[in-house]
Structures are given as structure tokens and as C-alpha cells.
PDB file of N, CA and C in Angstrom:
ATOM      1  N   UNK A   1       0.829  -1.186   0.000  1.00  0.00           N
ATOM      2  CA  UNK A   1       0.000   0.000   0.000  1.00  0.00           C
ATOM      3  C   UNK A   1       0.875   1.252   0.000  1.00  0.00           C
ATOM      4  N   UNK A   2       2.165   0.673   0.858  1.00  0.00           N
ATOM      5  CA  UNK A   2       2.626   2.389   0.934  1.00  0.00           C
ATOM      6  C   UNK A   2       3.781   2.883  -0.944  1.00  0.00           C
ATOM      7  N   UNK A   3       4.140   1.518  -1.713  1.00  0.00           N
ATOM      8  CA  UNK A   3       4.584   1.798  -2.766  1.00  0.00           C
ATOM      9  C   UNK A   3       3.446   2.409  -3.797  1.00  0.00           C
ATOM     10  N   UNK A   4       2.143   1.612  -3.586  1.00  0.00           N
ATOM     11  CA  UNK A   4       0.737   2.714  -4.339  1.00  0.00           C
ATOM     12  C   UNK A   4       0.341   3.624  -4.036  1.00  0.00           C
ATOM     13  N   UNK A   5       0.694   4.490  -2.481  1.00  0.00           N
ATOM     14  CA  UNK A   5       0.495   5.808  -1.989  1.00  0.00           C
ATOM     15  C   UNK A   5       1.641   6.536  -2.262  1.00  0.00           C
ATOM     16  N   UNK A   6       2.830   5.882  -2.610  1.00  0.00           N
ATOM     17  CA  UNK A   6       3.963   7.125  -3.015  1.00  0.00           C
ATOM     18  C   UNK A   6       4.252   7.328  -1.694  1.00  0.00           C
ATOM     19  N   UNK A   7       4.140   6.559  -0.397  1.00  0.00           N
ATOM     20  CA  UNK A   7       4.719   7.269   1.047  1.00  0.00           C
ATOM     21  C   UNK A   7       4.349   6.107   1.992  1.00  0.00           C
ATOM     22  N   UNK A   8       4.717   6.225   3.335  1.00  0.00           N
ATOM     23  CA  UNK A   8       4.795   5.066   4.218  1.00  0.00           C
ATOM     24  C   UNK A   8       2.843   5.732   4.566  1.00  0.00           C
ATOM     25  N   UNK A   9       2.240   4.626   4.807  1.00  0.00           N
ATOM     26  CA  UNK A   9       0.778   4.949   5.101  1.00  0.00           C
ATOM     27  C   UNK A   9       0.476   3.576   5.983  1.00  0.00           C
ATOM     28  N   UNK A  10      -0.641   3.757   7.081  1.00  0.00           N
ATOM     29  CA  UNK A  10      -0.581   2.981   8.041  1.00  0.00           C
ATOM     30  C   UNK A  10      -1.738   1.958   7.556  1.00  0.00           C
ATOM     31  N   UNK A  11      -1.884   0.330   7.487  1.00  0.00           N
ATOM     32  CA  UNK A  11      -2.530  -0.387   7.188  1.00  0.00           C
ATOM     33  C   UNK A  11      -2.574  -1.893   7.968  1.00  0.00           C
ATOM     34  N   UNK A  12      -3.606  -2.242   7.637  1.00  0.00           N
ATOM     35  CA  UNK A  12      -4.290  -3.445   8.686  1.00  0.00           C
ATOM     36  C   UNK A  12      -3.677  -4.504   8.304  1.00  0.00           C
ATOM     37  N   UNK A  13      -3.589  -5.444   9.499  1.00  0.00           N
ATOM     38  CA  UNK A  13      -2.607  -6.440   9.437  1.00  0.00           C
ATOM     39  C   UNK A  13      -3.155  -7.943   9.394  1.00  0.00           C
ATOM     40  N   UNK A  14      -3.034  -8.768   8.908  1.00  0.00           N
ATOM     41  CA  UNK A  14      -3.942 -10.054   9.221  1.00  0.00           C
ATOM     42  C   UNK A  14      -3.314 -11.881   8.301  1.00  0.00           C
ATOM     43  N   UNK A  15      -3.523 -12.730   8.884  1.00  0.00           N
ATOM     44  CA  UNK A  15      -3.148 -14.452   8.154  1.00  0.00           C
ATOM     45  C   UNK A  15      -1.760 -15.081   9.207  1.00  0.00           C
ATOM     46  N   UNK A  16      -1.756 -15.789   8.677  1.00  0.00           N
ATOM     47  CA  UNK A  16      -0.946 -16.648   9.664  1.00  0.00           C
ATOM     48  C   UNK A  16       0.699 -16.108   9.592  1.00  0.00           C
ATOM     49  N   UNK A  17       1.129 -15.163   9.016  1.00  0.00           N
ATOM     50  CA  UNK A  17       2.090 -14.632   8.949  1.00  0.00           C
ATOM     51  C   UNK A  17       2.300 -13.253   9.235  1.00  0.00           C
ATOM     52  N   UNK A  18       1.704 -12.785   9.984  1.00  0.00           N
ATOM     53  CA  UNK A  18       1.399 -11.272  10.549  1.00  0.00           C
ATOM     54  C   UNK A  18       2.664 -11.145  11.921  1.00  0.00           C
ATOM     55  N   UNK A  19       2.663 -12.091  12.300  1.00  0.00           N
ATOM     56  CA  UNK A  19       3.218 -11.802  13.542  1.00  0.00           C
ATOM     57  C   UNK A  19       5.287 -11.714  13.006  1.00  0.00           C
ATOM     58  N   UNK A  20       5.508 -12.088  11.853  1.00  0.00           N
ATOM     59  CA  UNK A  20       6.998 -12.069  11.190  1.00  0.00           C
ATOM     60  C   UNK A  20       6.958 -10.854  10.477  1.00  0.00           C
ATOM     61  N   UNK A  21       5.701 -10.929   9.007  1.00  0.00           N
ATOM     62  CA  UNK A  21       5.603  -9.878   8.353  1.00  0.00           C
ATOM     63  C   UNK A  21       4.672  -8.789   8.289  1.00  0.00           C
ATOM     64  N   UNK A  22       3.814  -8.745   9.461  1.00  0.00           N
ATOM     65  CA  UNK A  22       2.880  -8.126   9.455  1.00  0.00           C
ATOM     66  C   UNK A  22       2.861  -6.633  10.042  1.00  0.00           C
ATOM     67  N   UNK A  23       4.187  -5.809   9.857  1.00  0.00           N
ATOM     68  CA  UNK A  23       3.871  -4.236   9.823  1.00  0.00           C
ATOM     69  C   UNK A  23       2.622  -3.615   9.786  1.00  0.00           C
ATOM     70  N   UNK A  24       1.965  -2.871  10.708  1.00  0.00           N
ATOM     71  CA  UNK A  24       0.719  -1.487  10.578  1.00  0.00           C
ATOM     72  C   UNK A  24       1.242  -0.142   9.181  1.00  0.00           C
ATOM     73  N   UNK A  25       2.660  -0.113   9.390  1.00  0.00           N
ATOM     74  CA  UNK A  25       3.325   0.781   8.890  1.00  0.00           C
ATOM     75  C   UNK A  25       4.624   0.784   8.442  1.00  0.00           C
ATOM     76  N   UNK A  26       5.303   0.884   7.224  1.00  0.00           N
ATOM     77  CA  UNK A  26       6.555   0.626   6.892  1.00  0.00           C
ATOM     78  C   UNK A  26       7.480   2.378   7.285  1.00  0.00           C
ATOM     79  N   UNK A  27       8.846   1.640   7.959  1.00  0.00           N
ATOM     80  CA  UNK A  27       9.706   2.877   7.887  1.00  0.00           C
ATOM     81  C   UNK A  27       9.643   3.583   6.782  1.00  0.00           C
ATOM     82  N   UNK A  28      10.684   4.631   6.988  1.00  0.00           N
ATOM     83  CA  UNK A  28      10.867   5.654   6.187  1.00  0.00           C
ATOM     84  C   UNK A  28      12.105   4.996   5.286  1.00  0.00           C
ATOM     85  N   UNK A  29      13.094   4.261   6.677  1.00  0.00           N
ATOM     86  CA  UNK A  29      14.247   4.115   5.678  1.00  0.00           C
ATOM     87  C   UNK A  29      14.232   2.775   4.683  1.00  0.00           C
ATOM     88  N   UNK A  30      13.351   1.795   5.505  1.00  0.00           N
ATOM     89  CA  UNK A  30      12.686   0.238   4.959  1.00  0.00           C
ATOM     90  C   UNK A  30      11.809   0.963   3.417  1.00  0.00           C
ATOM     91  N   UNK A  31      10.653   1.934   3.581  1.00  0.00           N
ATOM     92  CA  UNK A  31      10.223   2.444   2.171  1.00  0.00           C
ATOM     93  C   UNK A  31      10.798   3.153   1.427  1.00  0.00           C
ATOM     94  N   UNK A  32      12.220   3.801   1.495  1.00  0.00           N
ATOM     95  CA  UNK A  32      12.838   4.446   0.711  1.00  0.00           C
ATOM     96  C   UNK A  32      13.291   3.101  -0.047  1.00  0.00           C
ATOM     97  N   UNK A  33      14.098   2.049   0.362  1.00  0.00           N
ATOM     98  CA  UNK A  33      14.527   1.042  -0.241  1.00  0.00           C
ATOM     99  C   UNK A  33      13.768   0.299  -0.971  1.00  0.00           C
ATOM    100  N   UNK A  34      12.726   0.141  -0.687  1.00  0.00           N
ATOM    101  CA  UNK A  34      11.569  -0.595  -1.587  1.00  0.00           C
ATOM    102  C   UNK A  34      11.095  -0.015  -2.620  1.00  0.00           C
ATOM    103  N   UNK A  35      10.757   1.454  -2.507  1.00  0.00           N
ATOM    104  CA  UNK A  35      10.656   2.196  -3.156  1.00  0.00           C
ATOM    105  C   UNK A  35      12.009   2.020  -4.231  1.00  0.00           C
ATOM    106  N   UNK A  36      13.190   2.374  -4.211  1.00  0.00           N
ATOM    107  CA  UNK A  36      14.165   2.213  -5.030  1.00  0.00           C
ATOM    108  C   UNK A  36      14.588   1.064  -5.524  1.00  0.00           C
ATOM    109  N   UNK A  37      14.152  -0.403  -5.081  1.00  0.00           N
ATOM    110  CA  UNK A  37      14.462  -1.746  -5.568  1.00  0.00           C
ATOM    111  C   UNK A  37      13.636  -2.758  -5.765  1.00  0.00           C
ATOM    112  N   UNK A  38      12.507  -2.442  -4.767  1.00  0.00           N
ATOM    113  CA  UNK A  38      11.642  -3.516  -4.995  1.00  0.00           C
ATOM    114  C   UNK A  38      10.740  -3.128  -6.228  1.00  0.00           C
ATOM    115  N   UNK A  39      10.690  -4.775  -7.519  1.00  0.00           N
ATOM    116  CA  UNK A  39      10.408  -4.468  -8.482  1.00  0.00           C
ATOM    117  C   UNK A  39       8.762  -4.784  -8.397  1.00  0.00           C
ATOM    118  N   UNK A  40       8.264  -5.560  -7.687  1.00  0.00           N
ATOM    119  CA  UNK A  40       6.934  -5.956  -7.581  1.00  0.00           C
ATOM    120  C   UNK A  40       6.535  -6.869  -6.103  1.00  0.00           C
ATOM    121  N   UNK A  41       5.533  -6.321  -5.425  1.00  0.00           N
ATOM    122  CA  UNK A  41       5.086  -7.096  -4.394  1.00  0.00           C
ATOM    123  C   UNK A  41       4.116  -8.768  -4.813  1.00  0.00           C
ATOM    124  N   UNK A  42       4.302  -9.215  -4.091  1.00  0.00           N
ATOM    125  CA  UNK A  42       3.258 -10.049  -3.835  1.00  0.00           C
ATOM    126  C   UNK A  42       2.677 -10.826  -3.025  1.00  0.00           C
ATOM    127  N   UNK A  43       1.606 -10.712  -3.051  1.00  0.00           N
ATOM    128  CA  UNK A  43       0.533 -11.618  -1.455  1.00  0.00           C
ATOM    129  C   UNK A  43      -0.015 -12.751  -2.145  1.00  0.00           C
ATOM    130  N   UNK A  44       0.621 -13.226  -0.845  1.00  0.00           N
ATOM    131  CA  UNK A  44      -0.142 -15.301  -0.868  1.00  0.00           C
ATOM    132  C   UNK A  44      -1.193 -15.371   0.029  1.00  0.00           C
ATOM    133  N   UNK A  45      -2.080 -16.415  -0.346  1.00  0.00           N
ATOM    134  CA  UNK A  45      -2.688 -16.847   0.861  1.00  0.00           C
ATOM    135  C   UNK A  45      -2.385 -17.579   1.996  1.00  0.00           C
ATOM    136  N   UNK A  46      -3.426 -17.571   2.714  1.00  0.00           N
ATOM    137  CA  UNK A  46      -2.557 -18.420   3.997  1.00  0.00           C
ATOM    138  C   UNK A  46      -2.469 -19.986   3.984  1.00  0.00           C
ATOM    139  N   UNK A  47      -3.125 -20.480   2.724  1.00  0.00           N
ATOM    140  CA  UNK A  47      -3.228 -21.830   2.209  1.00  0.00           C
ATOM    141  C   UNK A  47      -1.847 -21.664   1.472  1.00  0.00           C
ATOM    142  N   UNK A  48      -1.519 -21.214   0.860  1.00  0.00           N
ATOM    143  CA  UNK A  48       0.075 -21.476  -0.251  1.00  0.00           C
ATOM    144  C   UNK A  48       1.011 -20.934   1.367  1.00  0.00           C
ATOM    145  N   UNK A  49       1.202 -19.891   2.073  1.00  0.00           N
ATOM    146  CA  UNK A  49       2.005 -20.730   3.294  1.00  0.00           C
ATOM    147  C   UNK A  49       2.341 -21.545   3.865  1.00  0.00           C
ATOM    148  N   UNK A  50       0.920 -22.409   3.987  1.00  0.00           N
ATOM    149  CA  UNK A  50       0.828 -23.246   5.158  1.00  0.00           C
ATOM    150  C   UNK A  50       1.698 -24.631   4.136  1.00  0.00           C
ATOM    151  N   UNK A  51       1.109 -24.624   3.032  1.00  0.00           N
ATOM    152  CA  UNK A  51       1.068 -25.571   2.158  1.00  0.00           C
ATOM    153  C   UNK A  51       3.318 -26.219   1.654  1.00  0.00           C
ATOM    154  N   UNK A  52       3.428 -24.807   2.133  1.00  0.00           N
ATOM    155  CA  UNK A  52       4.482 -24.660   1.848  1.00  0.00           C
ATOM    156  C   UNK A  52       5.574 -24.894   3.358  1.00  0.00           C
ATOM    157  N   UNK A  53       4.726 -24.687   4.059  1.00  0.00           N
ATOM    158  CA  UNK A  53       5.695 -25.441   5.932  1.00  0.00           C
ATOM    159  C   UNK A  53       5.392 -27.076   5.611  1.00  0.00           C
ATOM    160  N   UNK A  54       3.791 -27.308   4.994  1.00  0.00           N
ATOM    161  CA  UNK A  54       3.837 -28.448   4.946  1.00  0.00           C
ATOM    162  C   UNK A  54       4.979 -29.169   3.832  1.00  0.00           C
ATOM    163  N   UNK A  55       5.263 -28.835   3.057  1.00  0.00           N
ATOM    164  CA  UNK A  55       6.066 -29.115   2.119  1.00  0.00           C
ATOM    165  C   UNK A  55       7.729 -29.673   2.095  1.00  0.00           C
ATOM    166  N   UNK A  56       7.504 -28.461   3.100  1.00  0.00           N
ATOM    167  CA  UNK A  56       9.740 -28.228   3.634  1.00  0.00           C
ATOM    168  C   UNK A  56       9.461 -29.204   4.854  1.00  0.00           C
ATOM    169  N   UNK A  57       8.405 -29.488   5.798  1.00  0.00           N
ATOM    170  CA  UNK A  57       8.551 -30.540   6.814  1.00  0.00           C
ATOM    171  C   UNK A  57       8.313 -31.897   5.732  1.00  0.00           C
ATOM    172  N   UNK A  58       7.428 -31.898   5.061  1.00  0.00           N
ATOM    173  CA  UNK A  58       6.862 -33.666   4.288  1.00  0.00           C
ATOM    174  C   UNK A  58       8.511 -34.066   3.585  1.00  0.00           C
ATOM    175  N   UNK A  59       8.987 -33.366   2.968  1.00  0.00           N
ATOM    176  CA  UNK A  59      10.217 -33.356   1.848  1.00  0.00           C
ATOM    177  C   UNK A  59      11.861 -33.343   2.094  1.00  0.00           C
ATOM    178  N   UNK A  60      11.620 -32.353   3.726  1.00  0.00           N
ATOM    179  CA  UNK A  60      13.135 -31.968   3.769  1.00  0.00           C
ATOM    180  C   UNK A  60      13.066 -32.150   5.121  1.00  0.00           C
ATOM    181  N   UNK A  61      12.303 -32.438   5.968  1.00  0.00           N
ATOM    182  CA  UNK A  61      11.847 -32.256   7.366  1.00  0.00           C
ATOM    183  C   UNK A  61      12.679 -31.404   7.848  1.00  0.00           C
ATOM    184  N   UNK A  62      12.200 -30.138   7.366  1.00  0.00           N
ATOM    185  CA  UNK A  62      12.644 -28.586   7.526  1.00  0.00           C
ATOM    186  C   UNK A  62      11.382 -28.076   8.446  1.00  0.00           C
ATOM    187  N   UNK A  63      11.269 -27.844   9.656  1.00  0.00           N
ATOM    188  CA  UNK A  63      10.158 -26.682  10.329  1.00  0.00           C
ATOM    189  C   UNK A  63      10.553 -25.388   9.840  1.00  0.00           C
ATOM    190  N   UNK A  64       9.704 -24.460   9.480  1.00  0.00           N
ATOM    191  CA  UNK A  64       9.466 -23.531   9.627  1.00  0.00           C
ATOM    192  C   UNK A  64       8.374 -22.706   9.433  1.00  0.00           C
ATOM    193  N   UNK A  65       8.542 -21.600   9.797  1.00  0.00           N
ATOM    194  CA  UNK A  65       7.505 -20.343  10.442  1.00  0.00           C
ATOM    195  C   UNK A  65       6.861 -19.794   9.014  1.00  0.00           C
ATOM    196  N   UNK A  66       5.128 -19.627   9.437  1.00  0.00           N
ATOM    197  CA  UNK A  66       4.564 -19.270   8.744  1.00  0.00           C
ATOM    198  C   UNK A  66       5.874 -17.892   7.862  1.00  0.00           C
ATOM    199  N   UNK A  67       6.029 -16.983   8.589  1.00  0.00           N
ATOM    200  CA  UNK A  67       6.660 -15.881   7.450  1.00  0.00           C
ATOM    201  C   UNK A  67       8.274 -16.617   6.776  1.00  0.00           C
ATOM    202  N   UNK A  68       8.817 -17.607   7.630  1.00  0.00           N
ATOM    203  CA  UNK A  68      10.018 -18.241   7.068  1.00  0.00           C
ATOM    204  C   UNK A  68       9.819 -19.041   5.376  1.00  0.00           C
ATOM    205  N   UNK A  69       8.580 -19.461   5.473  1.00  0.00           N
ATOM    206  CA  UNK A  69       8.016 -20.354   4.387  1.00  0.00           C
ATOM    207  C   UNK A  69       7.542 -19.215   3.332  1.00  0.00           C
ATOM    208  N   UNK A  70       7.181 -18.610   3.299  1.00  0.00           N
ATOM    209  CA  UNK A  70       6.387 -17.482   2.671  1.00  0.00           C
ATOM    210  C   UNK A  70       7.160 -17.466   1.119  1.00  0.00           C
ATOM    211  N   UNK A  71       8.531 -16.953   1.468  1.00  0.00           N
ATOM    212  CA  UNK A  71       9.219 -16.934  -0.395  1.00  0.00           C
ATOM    213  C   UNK A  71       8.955 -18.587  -0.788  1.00  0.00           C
ATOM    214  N   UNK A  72       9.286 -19.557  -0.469  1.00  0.00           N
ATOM    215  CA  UNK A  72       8.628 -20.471  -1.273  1.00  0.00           C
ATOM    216  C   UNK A  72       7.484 -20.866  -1.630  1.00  0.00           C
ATOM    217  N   UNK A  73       6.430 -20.487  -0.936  1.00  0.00           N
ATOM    218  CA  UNK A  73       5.315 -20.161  -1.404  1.00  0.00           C
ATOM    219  C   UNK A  73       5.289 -19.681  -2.524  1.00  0.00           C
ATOM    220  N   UNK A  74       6.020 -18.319  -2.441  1.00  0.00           N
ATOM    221  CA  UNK A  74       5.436 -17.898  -3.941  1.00  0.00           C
ATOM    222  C   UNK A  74       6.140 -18.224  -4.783  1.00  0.00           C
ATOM    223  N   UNK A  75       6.639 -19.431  -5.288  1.00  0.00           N
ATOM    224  CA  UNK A  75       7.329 -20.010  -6.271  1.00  0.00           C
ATOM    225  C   UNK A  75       6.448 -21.407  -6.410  1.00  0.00           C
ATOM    226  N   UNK A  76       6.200 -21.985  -5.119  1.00  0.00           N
ATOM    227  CA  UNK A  76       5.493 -23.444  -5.182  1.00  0.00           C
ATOM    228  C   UNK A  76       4.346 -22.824  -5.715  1.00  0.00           C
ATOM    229  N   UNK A  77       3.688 -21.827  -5.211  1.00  0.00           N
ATOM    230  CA  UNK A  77       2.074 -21.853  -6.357  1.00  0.00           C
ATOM    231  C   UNK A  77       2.185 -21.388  -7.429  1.00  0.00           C
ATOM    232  N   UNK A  78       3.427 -20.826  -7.879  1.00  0.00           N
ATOM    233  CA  UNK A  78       3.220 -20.095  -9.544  1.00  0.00           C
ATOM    234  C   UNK A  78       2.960 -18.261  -9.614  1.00  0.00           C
ATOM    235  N   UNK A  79       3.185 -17.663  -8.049  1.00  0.00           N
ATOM    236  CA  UNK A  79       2.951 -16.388  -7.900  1.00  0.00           C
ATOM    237  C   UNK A  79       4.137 -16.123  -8.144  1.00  0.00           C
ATOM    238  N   UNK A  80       5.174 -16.363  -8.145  1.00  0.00           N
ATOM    239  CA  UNK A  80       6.560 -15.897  -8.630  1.00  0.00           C
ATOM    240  C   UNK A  80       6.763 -16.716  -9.757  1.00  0.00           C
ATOM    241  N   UNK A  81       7.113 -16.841 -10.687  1.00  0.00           N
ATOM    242  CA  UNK A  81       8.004 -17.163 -12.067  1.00  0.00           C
ATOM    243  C   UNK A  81       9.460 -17.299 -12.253  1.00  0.00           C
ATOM    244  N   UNK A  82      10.326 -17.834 -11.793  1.00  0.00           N
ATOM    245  CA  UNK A  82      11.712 -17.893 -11.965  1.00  0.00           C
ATOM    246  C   UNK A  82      11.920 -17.544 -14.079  1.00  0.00           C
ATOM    247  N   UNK A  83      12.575 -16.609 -14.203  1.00  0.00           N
ATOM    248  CA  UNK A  83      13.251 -16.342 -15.677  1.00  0.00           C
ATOM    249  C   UNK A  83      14.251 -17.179 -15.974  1.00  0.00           C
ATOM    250  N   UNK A  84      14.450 -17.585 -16.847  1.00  0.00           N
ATOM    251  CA  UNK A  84      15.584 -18.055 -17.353  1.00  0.00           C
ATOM    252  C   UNK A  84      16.768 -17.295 -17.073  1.00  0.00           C
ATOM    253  N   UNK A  85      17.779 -18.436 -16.515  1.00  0.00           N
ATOM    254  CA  UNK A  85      18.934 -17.368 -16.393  1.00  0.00           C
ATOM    255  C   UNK A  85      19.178 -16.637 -14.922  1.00  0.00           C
ATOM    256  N   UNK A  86      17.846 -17.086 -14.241  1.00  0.00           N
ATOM    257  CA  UNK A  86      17.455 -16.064 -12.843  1.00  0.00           C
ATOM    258  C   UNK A  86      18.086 -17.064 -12.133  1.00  0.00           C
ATOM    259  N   UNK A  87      18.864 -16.486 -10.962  1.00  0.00           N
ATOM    260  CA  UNK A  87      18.876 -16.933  -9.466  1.00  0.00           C
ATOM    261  C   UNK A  87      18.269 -16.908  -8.254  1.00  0.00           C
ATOM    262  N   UNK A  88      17.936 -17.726  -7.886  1.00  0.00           N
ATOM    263  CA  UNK A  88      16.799 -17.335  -6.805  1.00  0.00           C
ATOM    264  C   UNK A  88      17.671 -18.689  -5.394  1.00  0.00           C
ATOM    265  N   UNK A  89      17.090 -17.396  -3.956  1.00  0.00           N
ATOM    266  CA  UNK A  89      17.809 -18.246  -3.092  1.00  0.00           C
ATOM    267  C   UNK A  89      16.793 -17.683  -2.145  1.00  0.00           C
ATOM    268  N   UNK A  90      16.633 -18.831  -1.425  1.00  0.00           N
ATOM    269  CA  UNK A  90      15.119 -19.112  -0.562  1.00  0.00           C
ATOM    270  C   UNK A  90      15.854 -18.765   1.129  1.00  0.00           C
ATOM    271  N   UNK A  91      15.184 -18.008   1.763  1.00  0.00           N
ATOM    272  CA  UNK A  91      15.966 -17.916   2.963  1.00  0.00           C
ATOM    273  C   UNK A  91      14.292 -18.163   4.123  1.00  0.00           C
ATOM    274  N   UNK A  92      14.751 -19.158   4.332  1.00  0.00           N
ATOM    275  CA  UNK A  92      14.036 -20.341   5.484  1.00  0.00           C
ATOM    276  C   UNK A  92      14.248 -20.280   6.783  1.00  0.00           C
ATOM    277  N   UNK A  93      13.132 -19.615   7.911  1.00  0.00           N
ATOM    278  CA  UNK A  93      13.469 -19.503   9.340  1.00  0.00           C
ATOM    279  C   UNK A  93      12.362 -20.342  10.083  1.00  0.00           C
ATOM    280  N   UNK A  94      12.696 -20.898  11.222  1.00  0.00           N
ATOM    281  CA  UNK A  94      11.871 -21.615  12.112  1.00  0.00           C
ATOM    282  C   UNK A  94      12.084 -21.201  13.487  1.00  0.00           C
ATOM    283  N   UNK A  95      12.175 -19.790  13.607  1.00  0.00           N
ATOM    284  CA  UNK A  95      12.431 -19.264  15.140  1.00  0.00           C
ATOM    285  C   UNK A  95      11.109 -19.500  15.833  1.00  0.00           C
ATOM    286  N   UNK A  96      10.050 -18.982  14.915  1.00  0.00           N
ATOM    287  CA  UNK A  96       8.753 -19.100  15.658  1.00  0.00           C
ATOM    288  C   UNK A  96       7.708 -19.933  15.254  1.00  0.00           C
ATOM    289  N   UNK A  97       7.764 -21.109  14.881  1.00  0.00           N
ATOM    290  CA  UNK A  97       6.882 -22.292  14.946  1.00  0.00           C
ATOM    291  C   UNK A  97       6.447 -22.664  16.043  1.00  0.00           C
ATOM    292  N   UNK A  98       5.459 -23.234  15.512  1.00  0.00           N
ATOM    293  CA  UNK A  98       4.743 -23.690  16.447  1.00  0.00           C
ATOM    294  C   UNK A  98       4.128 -25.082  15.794  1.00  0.00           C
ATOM    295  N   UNK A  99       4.838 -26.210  16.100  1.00  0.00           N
ATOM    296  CA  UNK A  99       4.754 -27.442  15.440  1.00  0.00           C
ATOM    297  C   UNK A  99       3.799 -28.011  15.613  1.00  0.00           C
ATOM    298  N   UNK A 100       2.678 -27.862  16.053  1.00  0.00           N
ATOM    299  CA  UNK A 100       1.313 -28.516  15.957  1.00  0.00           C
ATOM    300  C   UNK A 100       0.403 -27.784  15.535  1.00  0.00           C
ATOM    301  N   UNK A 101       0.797 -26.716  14.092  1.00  0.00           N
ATOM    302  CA  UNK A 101       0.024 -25.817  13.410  1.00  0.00           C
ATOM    303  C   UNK A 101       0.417 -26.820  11.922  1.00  0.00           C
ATOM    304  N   UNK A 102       1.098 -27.642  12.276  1.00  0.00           N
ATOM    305  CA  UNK A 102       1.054 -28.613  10.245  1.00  0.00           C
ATOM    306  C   UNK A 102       0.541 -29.669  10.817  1.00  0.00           C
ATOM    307  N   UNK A 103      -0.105 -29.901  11.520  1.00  0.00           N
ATOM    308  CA  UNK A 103      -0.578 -31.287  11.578  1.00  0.00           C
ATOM    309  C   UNK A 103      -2.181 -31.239  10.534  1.00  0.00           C
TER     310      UNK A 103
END
């Protein structure tokens, strides 16, 4: 919201990943940078999250946290697109799981 307002603007927070990524309000110095690099946002649901802790535990028996899982999400459902030629590197946290949320 605050890269479509042109400025940091305060907004509602909510899904199983709020408590990692869930800002009311982005800095000044966090939206100057986004503003200057970030080429496109995107929101998952809380089904392609979850789907995606389930995934890294079924496959790699990797735990991690709803917001740790989140970039693979958006590659496992098709909301991100890897280009040819692209590098992509997944950075995976499990500080705050809570392991009887994939059952």
C-alpha cells in the first residue's frame, strides 16, 4: 500500500504470517529502499504458506515459520516465475513455529 500511496501509510494487518511480516506501517528508511528496488510485491494466501511449511517438513523435514516459508510459497504456487537465467535463493526460518500448526 505504501509503494501505491507514493509514502509510508498505516494499514491493517492479518493471516498466519502477521506476527513475522505483518507491519501497521513501513519505515521511512525500509520504504525508501523498496521504493528504489523492490520491483513488484506479492501476497499469498494463507493456504500457499501453510502448504508450503507443509512441504519443507513432508520433503526436507525442515520446520518452519509461517513468514520463514512465505518466499517459497510464492514459487510453489506459480505467484513468482523464476526467468531463465534467474537466481533465486530461498531464505528459510523456524524461530517461531509452532509445530502442531502442520498437523
Amino acid at each position: 500500500m505504501a509503494l501505491k500511496a507514493g509514502r509510508p501509510v498505516d494499514t491493517g494487518v492479518s493471516g498466519i504470517a502477521v506476527d513475522s511480516l505483518g507491519a501497521r506501517r513501513v519505515g521511512e528508511l525500509a520504504f525508501s529502499l523498496a521504493r528504489d528496488y523492490v520491483e513488484r510485491v506479492i501476497l499469498l494466501s494463507d493456504e500457499n504458506i501453510r502448504q508450503s511449511q507443509r512441504t519443507l517438513w513432508n520433503d526436507l523435514r525442515l520446520l518452519a515459520e509461517p513468514g520463514g516459508a512465505t518466499a517459497l510459497a510464492a514459487l510453489l504456487s506459480g505467484a513468482y516465475r523464476i526467468t531463465p537465467g534467474e537466481r533465486v535463493g530461498v531464505v528459510i526460518c523456524g524461530g517461531n513455529t509452532d509445530p502442531g500448526s502442520l498437523g
